[in-house]
Protein backbone atom coordinates (compact mmCIF):
# COMPACT_ATOMS: atom_id res chain seq x y z
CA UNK A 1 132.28 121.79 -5.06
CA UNK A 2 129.97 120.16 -7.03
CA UNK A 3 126.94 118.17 -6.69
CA UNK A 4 125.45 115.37 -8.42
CA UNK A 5 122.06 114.33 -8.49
CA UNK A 6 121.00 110.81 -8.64
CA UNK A 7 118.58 109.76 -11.47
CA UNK A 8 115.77 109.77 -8.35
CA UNK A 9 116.75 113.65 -7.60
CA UNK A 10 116.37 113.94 -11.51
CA UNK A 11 112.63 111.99 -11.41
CA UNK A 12 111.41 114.23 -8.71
CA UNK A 13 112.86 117.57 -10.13
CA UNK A 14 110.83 116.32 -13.50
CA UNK A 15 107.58 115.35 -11.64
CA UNK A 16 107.21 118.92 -9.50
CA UNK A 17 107.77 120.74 -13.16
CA UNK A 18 104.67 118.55 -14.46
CA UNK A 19 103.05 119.35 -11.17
CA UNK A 20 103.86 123.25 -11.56
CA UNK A 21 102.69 123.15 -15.07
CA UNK A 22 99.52 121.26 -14.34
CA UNK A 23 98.77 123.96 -11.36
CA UNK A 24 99.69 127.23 -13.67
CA UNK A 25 97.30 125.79 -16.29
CA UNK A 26 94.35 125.55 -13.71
CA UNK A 27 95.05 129.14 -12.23
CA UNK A 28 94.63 130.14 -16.08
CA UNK A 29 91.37 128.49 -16.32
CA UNK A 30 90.15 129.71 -13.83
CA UNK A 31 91.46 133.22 -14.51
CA UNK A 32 89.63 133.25 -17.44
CA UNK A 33 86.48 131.83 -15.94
CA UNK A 34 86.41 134.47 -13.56
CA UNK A 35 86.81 137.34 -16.21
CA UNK A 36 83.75 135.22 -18.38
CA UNK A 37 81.32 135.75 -15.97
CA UNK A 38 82.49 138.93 -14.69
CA UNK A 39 81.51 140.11 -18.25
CA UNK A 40 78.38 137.72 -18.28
CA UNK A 41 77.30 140.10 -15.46
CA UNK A 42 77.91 143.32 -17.33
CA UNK A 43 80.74 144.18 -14.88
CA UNK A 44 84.03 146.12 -15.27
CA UNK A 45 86.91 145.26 -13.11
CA UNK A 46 86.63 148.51 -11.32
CA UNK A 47 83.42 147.76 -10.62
CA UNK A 48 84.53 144.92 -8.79
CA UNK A 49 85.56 147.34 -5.95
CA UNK A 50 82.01 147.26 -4.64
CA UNK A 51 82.45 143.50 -4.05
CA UNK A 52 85.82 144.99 -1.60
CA UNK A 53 88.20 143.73 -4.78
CA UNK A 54 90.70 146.73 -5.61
CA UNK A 55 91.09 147.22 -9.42
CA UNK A 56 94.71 146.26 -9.28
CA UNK A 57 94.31 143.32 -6.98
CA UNK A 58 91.59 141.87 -9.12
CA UNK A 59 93.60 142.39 -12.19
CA UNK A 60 95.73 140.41 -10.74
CA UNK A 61 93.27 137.54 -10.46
CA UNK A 62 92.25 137.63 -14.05
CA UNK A 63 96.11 137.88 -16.06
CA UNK A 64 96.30 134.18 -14.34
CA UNK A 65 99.47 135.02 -12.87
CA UNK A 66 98.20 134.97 -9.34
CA UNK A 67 96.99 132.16 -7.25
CA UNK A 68 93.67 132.69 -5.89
CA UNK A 69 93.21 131.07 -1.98
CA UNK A 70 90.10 129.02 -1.71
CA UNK A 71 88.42 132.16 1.03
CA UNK A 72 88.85 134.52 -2.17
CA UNK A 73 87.45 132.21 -4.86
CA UNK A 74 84.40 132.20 -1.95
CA UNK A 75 84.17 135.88 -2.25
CA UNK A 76 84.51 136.11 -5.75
CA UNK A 77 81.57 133.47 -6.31
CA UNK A 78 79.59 135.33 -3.81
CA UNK A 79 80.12 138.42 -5.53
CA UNK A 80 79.03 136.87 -8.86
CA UNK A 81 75.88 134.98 -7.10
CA UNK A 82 77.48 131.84 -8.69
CA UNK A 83 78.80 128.46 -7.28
CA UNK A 84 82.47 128.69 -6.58
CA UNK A 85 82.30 125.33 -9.21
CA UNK A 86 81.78 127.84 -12.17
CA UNK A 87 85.20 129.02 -12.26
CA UNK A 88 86.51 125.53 -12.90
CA UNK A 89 84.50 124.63 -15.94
């Protein structure tokens, strides 16, 4: 059996890529803002355990390939001592 999509199907299948791409951009920039001022601070990612982040589970946060829940990007800027609004710059 096969299915067809109508040129609507096609339009929304188009729009959620662009939507997908837009959101996998962000969690980059941010990724990288986190690692900036993790290194501003003179901190390792191991030493991020202290702040209850595993070394594995934060390197997760800072390859970009992981998206962060608002309650962790909370932690994170209280770790830091910075406004959760620096790692969207």
């Amino acid at each position: 059996m096969v299915l067809l999509r109508s040129s609507s199907d096609n339009k929304r299948m188009k729009r959620k890529q662009e939507i997908d791409k837009k959101t996998w951009r962000l969690v980059r920039k941010i990724a990288r803002n986190i690692r900036r001022v993790r290194e501003e601070r003179k901190l390792t990612q191991e030493d991020m355990e202290n702040h209850g982040f595993g070394p594995r589970w934060y390197q997760r946060f800072e390859s970009g390939k992981h998206i962060l829940t608002l309650p962790t990007l909370d932690k994170l800027a209280r770790a830091f001592k910075v406004d959760i609004t620096e790692f969207f710059k």
